[in-house]
N, C-alpha and C. Protein backbone atom coordinates (compact mmCIF):
# COMPACT_ATOMS: atom_id res chain seq x y z
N UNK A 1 -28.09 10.72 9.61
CA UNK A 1 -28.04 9.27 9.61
C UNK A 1 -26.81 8.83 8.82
N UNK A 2 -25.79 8.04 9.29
CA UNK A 2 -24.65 7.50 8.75
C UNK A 2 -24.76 6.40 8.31
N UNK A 3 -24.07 5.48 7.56
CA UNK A 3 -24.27 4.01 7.00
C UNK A 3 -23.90 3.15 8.22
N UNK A 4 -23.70 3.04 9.14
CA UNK A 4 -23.83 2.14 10.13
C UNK A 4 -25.77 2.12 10.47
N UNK A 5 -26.03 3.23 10.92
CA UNK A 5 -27.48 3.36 10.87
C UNK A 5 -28.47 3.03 10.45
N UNK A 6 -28.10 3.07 8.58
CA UNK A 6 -28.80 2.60 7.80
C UNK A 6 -28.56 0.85 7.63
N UNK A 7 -27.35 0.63 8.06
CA UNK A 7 -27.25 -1.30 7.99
C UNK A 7 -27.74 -2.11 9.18
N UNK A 8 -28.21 -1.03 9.93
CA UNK A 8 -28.60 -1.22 11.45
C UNK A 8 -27.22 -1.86 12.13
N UNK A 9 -26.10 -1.50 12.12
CA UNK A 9 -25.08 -1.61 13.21
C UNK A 9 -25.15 -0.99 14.20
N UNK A 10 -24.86 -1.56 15.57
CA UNK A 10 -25.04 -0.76 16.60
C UNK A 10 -23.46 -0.59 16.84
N UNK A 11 -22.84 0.35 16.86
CA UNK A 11 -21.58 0.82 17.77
C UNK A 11 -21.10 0.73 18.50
N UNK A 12 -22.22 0.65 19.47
CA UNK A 12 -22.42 0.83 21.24
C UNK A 12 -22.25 -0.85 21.32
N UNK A 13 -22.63 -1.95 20.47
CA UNK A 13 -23.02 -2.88 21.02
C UNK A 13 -21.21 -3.65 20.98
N UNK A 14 -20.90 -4.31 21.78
CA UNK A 14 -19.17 -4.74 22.00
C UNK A 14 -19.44 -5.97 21.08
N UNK A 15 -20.05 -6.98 20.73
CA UNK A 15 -19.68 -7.52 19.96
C UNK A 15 -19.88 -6.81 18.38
N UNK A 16 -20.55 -6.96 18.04
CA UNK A 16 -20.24 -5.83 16.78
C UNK A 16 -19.22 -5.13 16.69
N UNK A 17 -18.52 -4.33 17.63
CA UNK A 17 -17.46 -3.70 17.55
C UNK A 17 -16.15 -4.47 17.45
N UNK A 18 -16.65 -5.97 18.17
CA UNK A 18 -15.20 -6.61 18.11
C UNK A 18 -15.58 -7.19 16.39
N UNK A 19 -16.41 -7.59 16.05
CA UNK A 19 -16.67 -8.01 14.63
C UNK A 19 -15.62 -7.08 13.47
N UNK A 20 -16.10 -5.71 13.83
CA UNK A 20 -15.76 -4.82 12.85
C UNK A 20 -14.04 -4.70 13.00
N UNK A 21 -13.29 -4.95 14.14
CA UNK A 21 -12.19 -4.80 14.82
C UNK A 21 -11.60 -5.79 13.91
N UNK A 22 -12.13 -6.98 14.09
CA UNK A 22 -11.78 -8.05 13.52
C UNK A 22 -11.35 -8.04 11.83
N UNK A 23 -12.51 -7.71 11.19
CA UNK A 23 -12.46 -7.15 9.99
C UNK A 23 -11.37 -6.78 9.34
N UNK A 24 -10.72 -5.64 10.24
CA UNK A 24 -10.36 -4.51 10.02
C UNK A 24 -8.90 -5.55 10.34
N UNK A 25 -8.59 -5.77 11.20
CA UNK A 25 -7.52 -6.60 10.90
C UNK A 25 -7.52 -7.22 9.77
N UNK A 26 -8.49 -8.39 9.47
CA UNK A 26 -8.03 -9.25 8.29
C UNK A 26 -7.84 -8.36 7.31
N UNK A 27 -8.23 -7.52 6.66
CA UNK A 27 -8.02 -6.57 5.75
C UNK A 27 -7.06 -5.45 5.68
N UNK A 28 -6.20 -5.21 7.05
CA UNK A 28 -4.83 -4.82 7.18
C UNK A 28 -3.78 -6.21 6.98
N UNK A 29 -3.88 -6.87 7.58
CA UNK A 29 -2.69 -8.19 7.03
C UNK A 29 -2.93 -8.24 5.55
N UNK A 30 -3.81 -8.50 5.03
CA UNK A 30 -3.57 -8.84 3.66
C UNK A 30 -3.28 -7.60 3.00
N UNK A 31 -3.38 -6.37 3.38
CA UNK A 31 -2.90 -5.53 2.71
C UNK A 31 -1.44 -5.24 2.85
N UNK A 32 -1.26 -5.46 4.26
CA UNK A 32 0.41 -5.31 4.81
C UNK A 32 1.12 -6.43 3.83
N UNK A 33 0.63 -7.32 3.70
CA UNK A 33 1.80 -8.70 3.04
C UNK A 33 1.51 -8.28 1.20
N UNK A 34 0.25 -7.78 0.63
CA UNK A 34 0.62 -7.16 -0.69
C UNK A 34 1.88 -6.09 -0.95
N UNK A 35 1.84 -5.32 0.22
CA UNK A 35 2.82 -3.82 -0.12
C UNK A 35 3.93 -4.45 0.36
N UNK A 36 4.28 -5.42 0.97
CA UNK A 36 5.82 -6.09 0.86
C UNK A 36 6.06 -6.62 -0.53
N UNK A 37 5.37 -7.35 -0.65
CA UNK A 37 5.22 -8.19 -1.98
C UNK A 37 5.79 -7.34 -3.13
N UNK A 38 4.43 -6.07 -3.17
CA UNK A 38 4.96 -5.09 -4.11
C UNK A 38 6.33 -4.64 -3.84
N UNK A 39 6.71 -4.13 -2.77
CA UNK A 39 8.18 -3.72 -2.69
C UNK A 39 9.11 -4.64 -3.13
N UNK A 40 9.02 -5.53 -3.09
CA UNK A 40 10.14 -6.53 -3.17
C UNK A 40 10.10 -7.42 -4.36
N UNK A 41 8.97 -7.78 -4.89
CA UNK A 41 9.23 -8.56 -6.26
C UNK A 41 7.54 -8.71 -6.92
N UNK A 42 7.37 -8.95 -8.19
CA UNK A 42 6.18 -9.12 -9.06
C UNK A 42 5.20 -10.64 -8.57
N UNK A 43 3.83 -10.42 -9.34
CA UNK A 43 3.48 -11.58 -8.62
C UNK A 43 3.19 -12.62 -9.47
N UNK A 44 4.18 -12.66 -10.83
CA UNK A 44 4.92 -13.84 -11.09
C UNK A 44 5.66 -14.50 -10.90
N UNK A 45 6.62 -13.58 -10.04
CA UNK A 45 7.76 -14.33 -9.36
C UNK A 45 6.85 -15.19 -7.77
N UNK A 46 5.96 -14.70 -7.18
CA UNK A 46 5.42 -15.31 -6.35
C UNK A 46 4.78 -16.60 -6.77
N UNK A 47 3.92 -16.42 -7.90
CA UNK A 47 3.26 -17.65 -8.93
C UNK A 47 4.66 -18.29 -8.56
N UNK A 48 5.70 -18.08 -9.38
CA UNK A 48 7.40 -19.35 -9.60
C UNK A 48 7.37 -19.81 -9.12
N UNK A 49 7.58 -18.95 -7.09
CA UNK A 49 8.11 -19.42 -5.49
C UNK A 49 7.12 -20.39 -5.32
N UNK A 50 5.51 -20.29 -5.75
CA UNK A 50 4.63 -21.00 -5.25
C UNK A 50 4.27 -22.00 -6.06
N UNK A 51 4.72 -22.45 -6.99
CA UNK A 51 4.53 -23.13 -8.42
C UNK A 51 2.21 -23.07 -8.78
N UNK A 52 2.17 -21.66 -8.87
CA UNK A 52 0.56 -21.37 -9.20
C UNK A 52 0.43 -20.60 -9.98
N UNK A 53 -0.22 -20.38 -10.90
CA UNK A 53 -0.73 -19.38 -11.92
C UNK A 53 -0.17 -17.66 -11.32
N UNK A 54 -0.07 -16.97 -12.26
CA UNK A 54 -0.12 -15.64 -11.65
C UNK A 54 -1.67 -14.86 -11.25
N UNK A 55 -3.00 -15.61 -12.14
CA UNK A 55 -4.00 -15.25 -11.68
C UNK A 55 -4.38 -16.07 -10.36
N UNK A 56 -3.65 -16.87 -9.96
CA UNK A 56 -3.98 -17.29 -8.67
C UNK A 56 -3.79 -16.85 -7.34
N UNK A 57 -2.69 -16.15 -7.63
CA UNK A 57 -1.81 -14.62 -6.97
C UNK A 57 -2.72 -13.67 -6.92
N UNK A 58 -3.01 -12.90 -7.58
CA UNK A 58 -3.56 -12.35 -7.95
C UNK A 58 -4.94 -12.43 -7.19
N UNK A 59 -6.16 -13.33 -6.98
CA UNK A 59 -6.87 -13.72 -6.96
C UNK A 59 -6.65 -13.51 -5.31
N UNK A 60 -5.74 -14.24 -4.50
CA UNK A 60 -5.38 -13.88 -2.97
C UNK A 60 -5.44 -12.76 -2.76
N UNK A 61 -4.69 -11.59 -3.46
CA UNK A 61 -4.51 -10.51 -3.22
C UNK A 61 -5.54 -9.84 -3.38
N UNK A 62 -6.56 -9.78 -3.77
CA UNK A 62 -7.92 -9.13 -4.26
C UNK A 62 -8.23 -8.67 -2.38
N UNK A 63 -8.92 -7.86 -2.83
CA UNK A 63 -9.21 -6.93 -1.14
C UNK A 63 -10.37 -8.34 -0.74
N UNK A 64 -11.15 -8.78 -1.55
CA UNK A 64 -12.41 -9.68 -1.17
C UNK A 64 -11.80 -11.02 -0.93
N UNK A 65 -10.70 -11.30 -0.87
CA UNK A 65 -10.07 -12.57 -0.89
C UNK A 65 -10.32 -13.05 0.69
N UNK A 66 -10.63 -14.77 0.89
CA UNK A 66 -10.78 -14.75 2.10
C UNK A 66 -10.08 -16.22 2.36
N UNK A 67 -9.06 -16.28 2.26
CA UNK A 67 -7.49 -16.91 2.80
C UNK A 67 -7.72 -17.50 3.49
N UNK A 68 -7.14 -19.07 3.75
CA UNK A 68 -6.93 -19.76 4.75
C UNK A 68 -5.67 -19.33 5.36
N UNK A 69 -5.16 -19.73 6.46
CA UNK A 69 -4.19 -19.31 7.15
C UNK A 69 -3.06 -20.47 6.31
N UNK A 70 -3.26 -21.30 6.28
CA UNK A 70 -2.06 -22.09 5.52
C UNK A 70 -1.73 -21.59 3.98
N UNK A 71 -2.84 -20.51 3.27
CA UNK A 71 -2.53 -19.87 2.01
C UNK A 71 -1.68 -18.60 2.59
N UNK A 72 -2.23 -17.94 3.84
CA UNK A 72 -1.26 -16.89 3.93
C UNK A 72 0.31 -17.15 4.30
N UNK A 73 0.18 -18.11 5.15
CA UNK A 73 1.86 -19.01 5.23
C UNK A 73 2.47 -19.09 4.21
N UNK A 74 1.90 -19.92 3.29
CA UNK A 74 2.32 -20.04 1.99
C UNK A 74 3.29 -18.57 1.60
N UNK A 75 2.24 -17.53 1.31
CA UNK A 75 2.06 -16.18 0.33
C UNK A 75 3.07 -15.91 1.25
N UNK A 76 3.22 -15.66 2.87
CA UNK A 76 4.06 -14.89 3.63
C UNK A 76 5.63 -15.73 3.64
N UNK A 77 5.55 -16.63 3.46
CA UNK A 77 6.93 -17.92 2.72
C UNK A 77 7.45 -17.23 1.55
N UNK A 78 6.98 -17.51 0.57
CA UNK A 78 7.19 -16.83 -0.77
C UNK A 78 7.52 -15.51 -0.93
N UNK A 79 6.79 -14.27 -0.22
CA UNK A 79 7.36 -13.30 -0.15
C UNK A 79 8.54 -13.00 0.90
N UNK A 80 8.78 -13.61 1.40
CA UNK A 80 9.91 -13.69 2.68
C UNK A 80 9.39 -12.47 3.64
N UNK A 81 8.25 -13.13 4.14
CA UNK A 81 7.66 -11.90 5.25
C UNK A 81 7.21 -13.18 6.23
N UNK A 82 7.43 -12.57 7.36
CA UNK A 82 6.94 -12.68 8.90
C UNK A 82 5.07 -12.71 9.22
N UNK A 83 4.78 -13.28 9.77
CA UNK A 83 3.40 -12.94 10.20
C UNK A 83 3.34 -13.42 11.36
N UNK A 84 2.99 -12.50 12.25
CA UNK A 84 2.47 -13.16 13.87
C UNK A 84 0.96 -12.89 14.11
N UNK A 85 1.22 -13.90 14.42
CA UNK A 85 -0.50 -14.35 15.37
C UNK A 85 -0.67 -13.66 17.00
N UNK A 86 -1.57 -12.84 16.82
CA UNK A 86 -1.50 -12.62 18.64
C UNK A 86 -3.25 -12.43 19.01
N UNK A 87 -3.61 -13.07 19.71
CA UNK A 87 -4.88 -13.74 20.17
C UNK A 87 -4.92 -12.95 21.85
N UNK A 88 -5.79 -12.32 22.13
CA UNK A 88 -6.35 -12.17 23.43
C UNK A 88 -7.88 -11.32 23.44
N UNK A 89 -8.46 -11.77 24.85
CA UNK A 89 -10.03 -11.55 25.37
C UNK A 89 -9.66 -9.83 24.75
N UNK A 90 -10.95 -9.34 24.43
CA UNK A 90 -11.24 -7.76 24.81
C UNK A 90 -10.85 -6.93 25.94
N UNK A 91 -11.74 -7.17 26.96
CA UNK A 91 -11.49 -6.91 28.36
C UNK A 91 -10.18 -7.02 28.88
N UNK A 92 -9.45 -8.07 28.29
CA UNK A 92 -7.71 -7.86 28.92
C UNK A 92 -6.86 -6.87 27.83
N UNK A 93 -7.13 -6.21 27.18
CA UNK A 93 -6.18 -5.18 26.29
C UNK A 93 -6.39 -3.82 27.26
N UNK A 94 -5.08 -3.68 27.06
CA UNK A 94 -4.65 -2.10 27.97
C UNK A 94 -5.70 -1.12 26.78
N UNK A 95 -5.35 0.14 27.10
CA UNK A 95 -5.13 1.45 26.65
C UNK A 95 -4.37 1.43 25.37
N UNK A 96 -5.27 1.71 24.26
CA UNK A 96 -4.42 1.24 22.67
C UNK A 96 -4.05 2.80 22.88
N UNK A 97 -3.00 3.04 21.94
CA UNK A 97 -2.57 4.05 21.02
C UNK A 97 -2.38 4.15 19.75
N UNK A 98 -3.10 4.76 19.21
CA UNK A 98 -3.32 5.22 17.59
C UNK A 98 -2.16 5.77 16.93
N UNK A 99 -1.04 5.24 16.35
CA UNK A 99 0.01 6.06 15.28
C UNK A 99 -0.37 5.87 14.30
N UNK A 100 -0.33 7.38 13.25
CA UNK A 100 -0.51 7.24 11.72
C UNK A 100 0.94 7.21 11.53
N UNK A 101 0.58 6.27 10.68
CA UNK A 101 2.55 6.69 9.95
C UNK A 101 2.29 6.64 8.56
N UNK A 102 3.04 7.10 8.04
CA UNK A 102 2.83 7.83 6.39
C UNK A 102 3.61 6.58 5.05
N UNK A 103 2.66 5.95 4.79
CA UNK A 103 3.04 5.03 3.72
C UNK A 103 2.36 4.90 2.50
N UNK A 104 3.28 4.87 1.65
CA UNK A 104 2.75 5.66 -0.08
C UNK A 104 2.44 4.11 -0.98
N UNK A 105 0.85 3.74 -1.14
CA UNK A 105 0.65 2.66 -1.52
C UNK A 105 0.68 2.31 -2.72
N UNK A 106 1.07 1.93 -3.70
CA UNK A 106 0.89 2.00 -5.85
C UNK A 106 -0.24 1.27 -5.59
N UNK A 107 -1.29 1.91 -6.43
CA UNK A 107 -1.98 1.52 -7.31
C UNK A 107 -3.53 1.82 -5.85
N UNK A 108 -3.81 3.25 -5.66
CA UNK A 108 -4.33 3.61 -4.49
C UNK A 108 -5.79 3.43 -4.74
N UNK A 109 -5.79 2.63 -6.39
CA UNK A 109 -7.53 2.39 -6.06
C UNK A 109 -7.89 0.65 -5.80
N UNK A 110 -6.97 0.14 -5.71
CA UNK A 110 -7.14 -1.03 -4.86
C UNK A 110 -7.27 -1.28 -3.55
N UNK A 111 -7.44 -0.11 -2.72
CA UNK A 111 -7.63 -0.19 -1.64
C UNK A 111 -8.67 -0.85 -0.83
N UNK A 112 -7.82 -1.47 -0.13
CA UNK A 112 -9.01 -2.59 1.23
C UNK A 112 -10.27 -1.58 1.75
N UNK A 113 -11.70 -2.68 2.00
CA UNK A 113 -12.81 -2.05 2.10
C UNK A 113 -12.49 -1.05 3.48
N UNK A 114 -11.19 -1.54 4.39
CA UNK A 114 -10.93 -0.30 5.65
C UNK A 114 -10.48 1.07 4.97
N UNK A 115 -9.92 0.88 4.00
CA UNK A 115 -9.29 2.40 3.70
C UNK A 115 -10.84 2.76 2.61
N UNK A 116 -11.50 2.45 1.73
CA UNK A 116 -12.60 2.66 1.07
C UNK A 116 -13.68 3.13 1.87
N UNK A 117 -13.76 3.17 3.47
CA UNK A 117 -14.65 3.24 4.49
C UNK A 117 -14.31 4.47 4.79
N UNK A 118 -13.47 4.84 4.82
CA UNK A 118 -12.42 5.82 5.82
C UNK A 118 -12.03 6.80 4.57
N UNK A 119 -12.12 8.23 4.23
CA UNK A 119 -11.47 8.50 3.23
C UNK A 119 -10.79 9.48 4.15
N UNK A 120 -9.52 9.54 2.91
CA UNK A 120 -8.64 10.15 3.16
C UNK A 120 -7.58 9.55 4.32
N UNK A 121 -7.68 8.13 4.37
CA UNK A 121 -6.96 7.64 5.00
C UNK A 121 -6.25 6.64 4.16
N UNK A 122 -5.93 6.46 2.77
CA UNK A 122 -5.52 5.99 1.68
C UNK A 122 -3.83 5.87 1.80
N UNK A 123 -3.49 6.86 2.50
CA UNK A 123 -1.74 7.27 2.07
C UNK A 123 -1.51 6.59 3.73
N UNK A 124 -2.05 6.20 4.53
CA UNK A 124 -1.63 6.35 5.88
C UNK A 124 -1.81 4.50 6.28
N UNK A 125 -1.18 4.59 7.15
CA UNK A 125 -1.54 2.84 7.59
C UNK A 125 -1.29 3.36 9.04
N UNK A 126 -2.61 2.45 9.47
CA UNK A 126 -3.02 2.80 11.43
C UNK A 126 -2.14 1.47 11.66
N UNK A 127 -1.26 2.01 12.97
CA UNK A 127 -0.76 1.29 13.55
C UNK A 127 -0.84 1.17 14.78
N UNK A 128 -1.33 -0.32 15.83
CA UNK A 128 -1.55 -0.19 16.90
C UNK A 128 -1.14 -1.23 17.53
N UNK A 129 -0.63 -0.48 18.92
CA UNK A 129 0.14 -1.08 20.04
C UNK A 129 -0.46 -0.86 21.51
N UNK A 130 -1.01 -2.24 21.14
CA UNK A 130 -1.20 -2.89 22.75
C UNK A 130 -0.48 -3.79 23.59
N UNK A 131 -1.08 -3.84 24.93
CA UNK A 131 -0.45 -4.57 26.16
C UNK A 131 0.36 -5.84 25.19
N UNK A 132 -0.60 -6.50 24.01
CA UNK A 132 -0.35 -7.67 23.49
C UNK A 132 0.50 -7.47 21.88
N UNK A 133 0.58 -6.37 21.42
CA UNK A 133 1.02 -5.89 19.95
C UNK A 133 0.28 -5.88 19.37
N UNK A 134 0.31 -5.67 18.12
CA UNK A 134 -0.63 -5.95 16.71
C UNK A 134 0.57 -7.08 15.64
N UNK A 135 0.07 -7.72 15.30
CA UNK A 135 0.50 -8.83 14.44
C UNK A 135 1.87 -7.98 13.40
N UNK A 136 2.64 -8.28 13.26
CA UNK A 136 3.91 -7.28 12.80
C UNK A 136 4.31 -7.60 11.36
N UNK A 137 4.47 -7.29 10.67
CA UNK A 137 5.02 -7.86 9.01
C UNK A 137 6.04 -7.34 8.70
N UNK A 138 7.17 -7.99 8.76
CA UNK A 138 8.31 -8.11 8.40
C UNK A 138 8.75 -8.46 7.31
N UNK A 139 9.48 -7.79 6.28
CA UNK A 139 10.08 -8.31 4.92
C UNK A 139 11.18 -9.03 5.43
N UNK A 140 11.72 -10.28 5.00
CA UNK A 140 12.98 -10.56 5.60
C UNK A 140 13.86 -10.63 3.94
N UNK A 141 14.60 -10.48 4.46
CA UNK A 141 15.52 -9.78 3.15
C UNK A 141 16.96 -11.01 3.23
């Protein structure tokens, strides 16, 4: 018996699966726009760009944080990153393909409840490309 089992998730069932899909996105974007962040500057200097506390920063970035889209504009403004939106039915997505690609995260016990689910998938970020893309994060420099 696995913990889907025990929370009574069904697998099999397609909405649930798009639920968890879903998830799993919001909790890759906000992790993708922290590890720019981190690369590129502290999140006092983001507090400055945004004129907000540094615990308010802070507070977004938390894996449990649950963002309006005009806070992630904001955060993705300030850090000079890109965010795309890409919206389509289930049933119309091709044939995904799964790339791991190898990215070294600081501070690896903050990890989003997708990588805390998944072990040993901590050092890696899933990347996926469909008919439609996956939402892309760009540092712009």
């Amino acid at each position: 018996m696995d913990l889907d089992d025990l929370l009574g998730i069904k697998t099999d069932d397609p909405v649930q699966r798009l639920a968890r899909e879903l998830l799993r996105e919001d909790d890759d974007l906000l992790a993708d726009l922290v590890q720019i962040r981190r690369e590129t500057m502290t999140q006092q200097e983001v507090a400055d760009r945004l004129q907000i506390s540094r615990p308010s920063v802070a507070a977004f970035e938390r894996y449990d944080s649950d963002p309006r889209l005009s806070a992630i504009r904001r955060y993705a403004l300030a850090i000079r990153a890109h965010v795309r939106h890409t919206v389509y039915k289930p049933e119309d997505r091709q044939d995904v393909v799964f790339e791991m690609v190898e990215r070294t995260r600081p501070g690896a016990d903050e990890r989003s409840r997708h990588d805390a689910a998944t072990p040993n998938m901590g050092a890696f970020h899933r990347t996926v490309r469909a008919q439609f893309g996956r939402p892309s994060f760009v540092a712009l420099r």
